[in-house]
Protein backbone atom coordinates (compact mmCIF):
# COMPACT_ATOMS: atom_id res chain seq x y z
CA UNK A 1 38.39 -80.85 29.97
CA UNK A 2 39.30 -82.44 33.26
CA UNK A 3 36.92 -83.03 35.86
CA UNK A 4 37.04 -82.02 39.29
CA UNK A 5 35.49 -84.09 42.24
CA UNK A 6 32.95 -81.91 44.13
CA UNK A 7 34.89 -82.02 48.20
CA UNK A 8 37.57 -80.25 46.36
CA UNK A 9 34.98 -77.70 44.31
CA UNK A 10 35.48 -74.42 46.47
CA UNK A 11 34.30 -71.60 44.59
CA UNK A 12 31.09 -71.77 41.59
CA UNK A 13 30.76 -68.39 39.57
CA UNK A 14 27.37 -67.88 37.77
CA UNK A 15 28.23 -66.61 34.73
CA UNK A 16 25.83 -64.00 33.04
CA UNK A 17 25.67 -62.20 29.82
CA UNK A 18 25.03 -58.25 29.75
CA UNK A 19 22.15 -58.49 32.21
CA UNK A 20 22.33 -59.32 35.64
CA UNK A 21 19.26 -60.74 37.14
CA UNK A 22 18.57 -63.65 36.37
CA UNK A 23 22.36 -64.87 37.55
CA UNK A 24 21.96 -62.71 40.65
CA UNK A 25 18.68 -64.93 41.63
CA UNK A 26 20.46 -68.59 40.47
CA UNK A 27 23.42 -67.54 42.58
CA UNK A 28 21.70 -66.61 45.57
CA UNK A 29 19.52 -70.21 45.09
CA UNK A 30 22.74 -72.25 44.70
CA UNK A 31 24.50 -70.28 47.47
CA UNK A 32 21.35 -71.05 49.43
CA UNK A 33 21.42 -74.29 48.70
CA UNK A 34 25.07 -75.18 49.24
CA UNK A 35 25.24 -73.42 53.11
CA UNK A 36 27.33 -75.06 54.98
CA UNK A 37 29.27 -76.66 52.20
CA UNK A 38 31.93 -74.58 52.59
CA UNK A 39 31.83 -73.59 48.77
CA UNK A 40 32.02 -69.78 47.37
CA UNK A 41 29.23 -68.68 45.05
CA UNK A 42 29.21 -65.17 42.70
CA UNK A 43 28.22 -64.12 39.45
CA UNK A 44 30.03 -61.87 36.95
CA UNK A 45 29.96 -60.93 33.81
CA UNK A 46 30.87 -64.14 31.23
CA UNK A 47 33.47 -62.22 29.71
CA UNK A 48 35.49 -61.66 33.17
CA UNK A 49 35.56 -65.02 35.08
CA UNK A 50 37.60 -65.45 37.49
CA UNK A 51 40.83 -66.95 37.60
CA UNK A 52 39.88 -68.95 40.57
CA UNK A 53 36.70 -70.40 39.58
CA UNK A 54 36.45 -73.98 40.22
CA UNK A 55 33.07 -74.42 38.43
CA UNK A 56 31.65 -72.17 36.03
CA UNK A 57 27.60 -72.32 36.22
CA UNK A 58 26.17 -70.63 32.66
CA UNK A 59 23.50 -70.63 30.59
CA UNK A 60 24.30 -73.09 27.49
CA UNK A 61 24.21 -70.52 24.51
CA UNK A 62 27.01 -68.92 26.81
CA UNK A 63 29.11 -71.88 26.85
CA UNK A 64 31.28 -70.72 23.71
CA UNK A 65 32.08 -68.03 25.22
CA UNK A 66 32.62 -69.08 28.99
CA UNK A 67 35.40 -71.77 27.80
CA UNK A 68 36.83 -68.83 25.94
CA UNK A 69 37.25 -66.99 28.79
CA UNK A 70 37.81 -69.66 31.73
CA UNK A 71 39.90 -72.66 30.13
CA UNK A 72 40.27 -75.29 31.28
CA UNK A 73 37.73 -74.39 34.19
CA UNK A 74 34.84 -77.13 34.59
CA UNK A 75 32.19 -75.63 32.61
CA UNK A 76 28.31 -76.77 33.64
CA UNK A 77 25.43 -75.30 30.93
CA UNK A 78 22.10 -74.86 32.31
CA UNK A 79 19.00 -74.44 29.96
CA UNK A 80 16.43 -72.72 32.79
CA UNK A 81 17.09 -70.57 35.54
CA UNK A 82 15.22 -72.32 38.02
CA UNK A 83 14.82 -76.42 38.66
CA UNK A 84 17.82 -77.01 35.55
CA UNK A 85 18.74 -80.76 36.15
CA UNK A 86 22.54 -79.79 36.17
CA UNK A 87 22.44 -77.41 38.30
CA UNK A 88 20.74 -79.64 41.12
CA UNK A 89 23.18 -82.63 39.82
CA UNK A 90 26.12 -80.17 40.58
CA UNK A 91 24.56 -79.29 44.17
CA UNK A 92 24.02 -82.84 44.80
CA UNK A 93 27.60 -83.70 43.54
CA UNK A 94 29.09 -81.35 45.96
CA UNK A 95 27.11 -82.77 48.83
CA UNK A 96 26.89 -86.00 48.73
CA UNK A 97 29.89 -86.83 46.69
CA UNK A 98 31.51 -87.90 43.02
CA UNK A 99 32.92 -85.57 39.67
CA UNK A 100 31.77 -82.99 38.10
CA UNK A 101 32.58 -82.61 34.34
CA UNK A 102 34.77 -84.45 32.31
């Protein structure tokens, strides 16, 4: 997997199983986060990514199916919700610089 450099990272879909929730609340803190930046955030369903997804943002026993469904998209597993390491490394990337994934 290729990584992508976080100036040129544009849109970040949260990627959720069959609930919604818990997605809906990281989105809205990474969207929060990231104001300004000039950089998309959603959630959907893991199953239905989006074509245009720059960085896919999921929990890691989704990652399996998350690459299935988004090749060749950067993929970043989280373990918590809130305060994961990667997620703040991939809001940090974005603002201040660097790659993100591979």
């Amino acid at each position: 997997m290729a990584g992508i450099d976080g100036k040129d990272i544009r849109k970040i879909v949260v990627a959720c199983d069959a609930g919604m929730g818990s997605s809906v609340m990281l989105a809205t803190q990474v969207r929060r986060r990231l104001k300004g930046a000039g950089v998309e955030v959603v959630h959907t369903p893991v199953n239905s990514i989006p074509g245009d997804a720059d960085v896919v943002l999921c929990h890691a026993g989704l990652a399996d199916r998350a690459r299935a469904a988004a090749p060749g998209t950067v993929l970043v597993p989280f373990q918590v919700f809130i305060g994961d390491p990667a997620v703040t490394r991939l809001v940090d990337t974005i603002k201040k610089g660097g790659t993100v994934g591979g």
